[in-house]
N, C-alpha and C. Protein backbone atom coordinates (compact mmCIF):
# COMPACT_ATOMS: atom_id res chain seq x y z
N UNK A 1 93.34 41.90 78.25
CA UNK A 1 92.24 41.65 77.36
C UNK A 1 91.97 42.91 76.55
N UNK A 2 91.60 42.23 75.04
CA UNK A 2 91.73 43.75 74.86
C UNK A 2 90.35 43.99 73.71
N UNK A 3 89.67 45.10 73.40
CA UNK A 3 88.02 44.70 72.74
C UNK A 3 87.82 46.03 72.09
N UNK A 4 87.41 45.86 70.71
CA UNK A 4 86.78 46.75 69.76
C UNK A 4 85.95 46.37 69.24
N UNK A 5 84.93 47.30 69.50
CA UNK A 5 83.81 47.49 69.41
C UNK A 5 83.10 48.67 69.00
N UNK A 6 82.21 48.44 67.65
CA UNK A 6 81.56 49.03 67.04
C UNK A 6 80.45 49.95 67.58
N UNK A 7 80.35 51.12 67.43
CA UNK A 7 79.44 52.11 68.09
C UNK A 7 77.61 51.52 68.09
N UNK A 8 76.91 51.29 68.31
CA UNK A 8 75.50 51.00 67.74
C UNK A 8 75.04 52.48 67.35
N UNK A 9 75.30 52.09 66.39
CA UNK A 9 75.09 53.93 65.56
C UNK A 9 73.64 53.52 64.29
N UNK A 10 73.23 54.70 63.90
CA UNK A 10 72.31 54.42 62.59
C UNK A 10 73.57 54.20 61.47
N UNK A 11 72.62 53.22 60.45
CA UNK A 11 73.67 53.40 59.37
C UNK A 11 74.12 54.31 58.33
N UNK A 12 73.04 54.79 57.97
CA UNK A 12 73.00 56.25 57.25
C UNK A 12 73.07 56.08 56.02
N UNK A 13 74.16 56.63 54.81
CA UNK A 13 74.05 56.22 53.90
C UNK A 13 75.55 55.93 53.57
N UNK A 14 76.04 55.59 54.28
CA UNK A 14 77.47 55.55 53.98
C UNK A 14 77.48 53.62 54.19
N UNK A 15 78.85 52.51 53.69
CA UNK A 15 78.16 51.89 53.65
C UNK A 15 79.11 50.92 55.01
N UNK A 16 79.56 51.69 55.97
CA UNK A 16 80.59 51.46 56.86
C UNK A 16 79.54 52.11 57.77
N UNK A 17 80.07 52.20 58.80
CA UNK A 17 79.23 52.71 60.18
C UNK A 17 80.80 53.79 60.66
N UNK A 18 80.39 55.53 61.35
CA UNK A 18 81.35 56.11 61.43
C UNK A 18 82.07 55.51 62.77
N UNK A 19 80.92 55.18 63.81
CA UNK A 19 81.76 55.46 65.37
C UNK A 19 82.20 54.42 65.49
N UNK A 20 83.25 54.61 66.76
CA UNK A 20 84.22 53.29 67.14
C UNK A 20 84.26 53.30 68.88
N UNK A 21 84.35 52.44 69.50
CA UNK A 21 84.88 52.61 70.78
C UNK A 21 85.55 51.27 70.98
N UNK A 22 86.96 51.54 71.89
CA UNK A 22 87.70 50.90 72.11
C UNK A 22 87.93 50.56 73.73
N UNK A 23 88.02 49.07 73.98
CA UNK A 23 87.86 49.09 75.96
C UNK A 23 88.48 47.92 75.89
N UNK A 24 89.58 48.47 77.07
CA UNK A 24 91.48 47.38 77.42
C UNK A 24 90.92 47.53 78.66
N UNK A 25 91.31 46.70 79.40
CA UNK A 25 92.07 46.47 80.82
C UNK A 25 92.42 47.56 80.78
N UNK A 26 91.56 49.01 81.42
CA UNK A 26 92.00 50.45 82.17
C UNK A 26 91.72 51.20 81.68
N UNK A 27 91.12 51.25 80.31
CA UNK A 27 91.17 52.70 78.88
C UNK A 27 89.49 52.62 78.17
N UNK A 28 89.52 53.07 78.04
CA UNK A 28 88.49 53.41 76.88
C UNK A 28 88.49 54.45 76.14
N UNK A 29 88.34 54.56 75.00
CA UNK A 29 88.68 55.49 74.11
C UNK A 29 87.20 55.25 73.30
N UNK A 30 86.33 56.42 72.89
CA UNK A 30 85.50 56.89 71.66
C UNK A 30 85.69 57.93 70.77
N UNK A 31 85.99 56.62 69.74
CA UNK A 31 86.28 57.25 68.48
C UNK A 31 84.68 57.82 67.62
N UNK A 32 84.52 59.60 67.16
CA UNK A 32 83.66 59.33 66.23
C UNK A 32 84.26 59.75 64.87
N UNK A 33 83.91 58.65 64.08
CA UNK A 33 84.44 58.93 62.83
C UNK A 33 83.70 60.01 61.70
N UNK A 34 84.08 61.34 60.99
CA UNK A 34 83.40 62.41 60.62
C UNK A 34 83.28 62.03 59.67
N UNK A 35 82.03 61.97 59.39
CA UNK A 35 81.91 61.50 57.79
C UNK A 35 82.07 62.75 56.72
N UNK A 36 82.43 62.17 55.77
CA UNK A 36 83.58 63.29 54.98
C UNK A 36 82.77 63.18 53.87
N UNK A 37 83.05 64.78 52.96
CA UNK A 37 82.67 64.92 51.69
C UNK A 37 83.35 64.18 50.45
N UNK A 38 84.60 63.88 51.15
CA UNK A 38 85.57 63.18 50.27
C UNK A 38 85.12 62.02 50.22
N UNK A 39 85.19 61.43 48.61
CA UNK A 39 84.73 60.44 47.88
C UNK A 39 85.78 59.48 48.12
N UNK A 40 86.09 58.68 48.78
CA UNK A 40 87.38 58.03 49.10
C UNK A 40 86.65 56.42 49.00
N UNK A 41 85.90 56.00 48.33
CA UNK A 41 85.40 54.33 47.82
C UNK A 41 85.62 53.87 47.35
N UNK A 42 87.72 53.73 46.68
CA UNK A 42 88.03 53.05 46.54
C UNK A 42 88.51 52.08 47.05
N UNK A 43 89.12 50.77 46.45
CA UNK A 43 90.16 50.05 47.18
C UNK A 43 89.32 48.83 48.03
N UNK A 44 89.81 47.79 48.88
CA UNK A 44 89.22 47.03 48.97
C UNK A 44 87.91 47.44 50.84
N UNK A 45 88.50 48.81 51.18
CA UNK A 45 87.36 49.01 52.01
C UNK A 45 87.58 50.74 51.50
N UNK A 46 86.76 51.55 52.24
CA UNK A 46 86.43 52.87 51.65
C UNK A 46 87.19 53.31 53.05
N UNK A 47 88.24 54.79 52.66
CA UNK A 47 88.33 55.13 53.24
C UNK A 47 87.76 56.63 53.92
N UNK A 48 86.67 55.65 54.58
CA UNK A 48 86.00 57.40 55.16
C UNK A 48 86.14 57.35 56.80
N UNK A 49 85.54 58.37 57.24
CA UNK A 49 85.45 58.67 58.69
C UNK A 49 85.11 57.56 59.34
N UNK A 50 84.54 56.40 59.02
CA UNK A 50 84.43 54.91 59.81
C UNK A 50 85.44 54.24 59.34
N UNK A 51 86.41 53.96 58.92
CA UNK A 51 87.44 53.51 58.31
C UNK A 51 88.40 54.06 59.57
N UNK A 52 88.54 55.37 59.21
CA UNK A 52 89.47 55.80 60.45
C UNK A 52 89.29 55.71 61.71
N UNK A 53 88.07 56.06 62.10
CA UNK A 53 88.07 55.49 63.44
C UNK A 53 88.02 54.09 63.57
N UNK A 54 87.77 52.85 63.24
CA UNK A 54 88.47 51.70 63.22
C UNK A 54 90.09 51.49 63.43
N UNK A 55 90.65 52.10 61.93
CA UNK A 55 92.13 52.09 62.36
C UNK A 55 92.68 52.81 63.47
N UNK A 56 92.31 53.85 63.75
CA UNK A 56 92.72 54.49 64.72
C UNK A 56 92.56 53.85 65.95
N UNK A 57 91.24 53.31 66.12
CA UNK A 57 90.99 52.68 67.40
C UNK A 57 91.78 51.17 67.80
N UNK A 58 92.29 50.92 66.37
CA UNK A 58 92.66 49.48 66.63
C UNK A 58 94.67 50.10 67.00
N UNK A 59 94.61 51.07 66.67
CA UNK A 59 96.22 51.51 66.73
C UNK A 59 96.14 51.75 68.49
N UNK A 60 95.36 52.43 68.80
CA UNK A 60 94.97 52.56 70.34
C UNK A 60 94.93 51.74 71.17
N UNK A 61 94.06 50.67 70.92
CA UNK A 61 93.99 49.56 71.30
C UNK A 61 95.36 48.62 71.62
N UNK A 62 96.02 48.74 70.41
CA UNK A 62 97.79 47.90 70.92
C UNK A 62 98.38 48.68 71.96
N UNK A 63 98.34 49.99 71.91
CA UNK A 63 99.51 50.99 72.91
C UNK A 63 98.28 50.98 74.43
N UNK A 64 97.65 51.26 74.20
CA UNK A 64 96.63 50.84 75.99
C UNK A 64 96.29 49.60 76.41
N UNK A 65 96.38 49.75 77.57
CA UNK A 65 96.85 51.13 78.71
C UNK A 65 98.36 51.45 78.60
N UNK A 66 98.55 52.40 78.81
CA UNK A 66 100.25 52.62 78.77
C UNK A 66 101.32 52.81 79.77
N UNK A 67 100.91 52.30 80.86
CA UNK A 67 101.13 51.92 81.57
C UNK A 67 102.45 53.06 82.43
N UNK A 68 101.70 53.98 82.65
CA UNK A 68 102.44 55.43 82.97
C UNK A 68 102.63 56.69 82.19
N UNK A 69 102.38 56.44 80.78
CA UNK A 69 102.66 57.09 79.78
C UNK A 69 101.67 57.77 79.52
N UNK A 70 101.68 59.36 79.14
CA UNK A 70 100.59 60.28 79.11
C UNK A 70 100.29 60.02 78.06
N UNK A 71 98.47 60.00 78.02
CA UNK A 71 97.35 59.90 77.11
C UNK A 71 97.65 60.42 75.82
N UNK A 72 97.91 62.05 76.19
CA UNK A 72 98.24 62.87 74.78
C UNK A 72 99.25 61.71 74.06
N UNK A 73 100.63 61.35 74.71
CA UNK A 73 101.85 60.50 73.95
C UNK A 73 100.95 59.11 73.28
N UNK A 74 100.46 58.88 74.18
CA UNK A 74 99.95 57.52 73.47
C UNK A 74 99.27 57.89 71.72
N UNK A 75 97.33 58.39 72.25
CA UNK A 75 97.18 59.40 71.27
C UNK A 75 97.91 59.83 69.88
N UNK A 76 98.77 60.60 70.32
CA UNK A 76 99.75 61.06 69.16
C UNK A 76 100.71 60.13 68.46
N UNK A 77 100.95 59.15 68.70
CA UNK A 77 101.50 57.69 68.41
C UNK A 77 100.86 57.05 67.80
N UNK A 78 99.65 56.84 68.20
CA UNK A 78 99.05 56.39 66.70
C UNK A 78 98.52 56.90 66.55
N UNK A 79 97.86 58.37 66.10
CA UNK A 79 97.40 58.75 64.91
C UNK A 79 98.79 58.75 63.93
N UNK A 80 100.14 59.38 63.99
CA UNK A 80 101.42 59.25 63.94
C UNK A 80 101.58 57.65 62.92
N UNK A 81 101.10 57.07 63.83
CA UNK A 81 101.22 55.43 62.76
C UNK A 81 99.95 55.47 62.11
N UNK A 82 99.08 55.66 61.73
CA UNK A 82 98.23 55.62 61.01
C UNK A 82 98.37 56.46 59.71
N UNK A 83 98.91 57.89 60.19
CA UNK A 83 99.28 58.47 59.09
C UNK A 83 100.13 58.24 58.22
N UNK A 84 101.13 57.62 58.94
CA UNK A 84 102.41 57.23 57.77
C UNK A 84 102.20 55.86 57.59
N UNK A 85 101.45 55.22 58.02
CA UNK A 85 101.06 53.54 57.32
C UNK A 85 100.60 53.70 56.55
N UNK A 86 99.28 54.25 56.26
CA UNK A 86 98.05 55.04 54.91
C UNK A 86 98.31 56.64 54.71
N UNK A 87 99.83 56.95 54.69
CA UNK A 87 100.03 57.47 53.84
C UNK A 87 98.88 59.18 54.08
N UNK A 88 98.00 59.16 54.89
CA UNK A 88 97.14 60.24 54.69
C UNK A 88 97.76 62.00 54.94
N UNK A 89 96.93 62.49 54.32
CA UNK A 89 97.43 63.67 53.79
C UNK A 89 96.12 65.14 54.37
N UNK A 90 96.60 65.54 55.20
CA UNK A 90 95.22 67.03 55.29
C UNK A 90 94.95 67.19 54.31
N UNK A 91 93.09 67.34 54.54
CA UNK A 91 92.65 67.83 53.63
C UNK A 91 92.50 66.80 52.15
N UNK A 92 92.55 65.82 52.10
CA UNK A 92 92.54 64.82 51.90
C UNK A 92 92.46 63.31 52.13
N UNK A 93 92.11 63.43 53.41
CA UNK A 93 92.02 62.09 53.94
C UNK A 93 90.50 62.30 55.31
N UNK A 94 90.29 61.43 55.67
CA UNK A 94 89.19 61.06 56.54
C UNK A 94 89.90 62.02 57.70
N UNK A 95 89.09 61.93 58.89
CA UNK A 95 89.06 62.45 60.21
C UNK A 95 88.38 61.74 61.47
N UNK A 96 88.32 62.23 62.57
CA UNK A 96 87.63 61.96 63.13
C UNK A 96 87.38 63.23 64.01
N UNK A 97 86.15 64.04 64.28
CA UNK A 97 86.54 65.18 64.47
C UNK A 97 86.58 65.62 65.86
N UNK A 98 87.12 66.74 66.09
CA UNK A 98 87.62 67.26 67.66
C UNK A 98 86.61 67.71 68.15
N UNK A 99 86.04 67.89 69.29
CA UNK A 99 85.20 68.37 70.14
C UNK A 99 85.72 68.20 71.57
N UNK A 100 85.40 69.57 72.12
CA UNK A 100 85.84 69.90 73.91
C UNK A 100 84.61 68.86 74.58
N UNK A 101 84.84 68.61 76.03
CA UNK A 101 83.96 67.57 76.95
C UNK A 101 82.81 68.49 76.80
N UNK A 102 82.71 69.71 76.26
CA UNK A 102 81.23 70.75 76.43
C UNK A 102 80.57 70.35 75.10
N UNK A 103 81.29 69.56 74.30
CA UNK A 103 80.63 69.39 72.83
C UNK A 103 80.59 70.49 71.92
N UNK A 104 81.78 71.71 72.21
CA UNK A 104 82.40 72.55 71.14
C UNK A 104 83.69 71.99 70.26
N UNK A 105 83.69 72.66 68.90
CA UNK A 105 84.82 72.15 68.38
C UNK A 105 85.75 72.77 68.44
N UNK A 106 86.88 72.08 68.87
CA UNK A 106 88.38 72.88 69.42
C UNK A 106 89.12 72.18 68.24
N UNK A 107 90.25 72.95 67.75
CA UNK A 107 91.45 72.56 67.06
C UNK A 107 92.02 71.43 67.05
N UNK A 108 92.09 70.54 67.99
CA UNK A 108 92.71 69.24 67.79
C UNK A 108 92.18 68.67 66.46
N UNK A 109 93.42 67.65 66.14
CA UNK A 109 93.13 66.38 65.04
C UNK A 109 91.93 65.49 65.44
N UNK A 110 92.37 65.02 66.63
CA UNK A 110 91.10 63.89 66.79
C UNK A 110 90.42 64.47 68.20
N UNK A 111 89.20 63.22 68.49
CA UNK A 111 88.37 63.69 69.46
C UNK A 111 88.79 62.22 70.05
N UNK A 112 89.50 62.02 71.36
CA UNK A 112 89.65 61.00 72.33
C UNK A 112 88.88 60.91 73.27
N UNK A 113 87.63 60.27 74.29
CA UNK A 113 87.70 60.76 75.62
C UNK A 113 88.58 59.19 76.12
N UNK A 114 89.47 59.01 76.97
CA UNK A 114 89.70 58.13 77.72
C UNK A 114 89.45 58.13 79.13
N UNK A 115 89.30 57.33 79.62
CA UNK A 115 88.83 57.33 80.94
C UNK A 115 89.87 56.08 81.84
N UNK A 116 90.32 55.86 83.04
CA UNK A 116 90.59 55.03 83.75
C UNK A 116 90.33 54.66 84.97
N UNK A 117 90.12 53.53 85.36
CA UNK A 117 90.08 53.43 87.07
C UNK A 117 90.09 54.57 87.97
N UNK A 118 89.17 55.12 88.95
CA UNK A 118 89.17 56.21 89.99
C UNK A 118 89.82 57.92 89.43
N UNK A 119 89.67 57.47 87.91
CA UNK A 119 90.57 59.05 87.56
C UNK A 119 90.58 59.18 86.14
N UNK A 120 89.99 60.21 85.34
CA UNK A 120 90.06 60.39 84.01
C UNK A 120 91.21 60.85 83.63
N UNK A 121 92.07 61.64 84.94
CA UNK A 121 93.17 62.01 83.85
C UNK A 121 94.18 61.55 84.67
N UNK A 122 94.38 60.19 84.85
CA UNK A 122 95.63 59.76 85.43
C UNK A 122 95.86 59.03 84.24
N UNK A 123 97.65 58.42 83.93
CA UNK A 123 98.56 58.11 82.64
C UNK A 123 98.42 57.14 82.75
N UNK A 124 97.63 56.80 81.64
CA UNK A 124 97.49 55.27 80.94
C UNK A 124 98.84 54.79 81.11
């Protein structure tokens, strides 16, 4: 079974909602999508920081649980397909931004937490 689902977030002024969370049979993943300075409202949806965490979460969503396969691999697989499906480009495209479990920002691309049955860091 597999379920995406929209953050209950404020709406703000953007005209998408940023956060995402995603929950399979074993995984959960929260996506927050960074809302960006970049004017990206074209096209038939806008691509901003709620845009991406949608796609992203829905790319997540097909590969979990992974059924042995480490989180990071999954993870990196689709952001990986997301980027070369839409084409996005640093520094030009949406995000979703990184933060450590302390709520500092660390270098990563995205911010994942997944969680599973009796163990956060056993392989999806």
């Amino acid at each position: 079974m597999h379920w995406i689902c929209s953050a209950a977030t404020l709406r703000g002024d953007r005209p998408t909602k940023q956060d995402q969370y995603v929950m399979v049979d074993g995984a959960a993943a929260v996506l927050d999508g960074a809302t960006s300075w970049l004017h990206t409202y074209h096209g038939p949806e806008p691509r901003d920081g709620g845009w991406y965490a949608r796609t992203l979460g829905a790319a997540l969503a097909a590969r979990l649980p992974g059924h042995g396969t480490a989180l990071n691999v999954i993870l990196d697989a689709a952001i990986a397909d997301v980027r070369d499906t839409y084409g996005l480009k640093p520094g030009e495209s949406p995000t979703a931004p990184p933060y450590s479990p302390d709520g500092t920002p660390t270098t990563s691309t995205c911010s994942c937490s997944a969680t599973a049955p009796r163990s956060s860091t056993r392989a999806l």
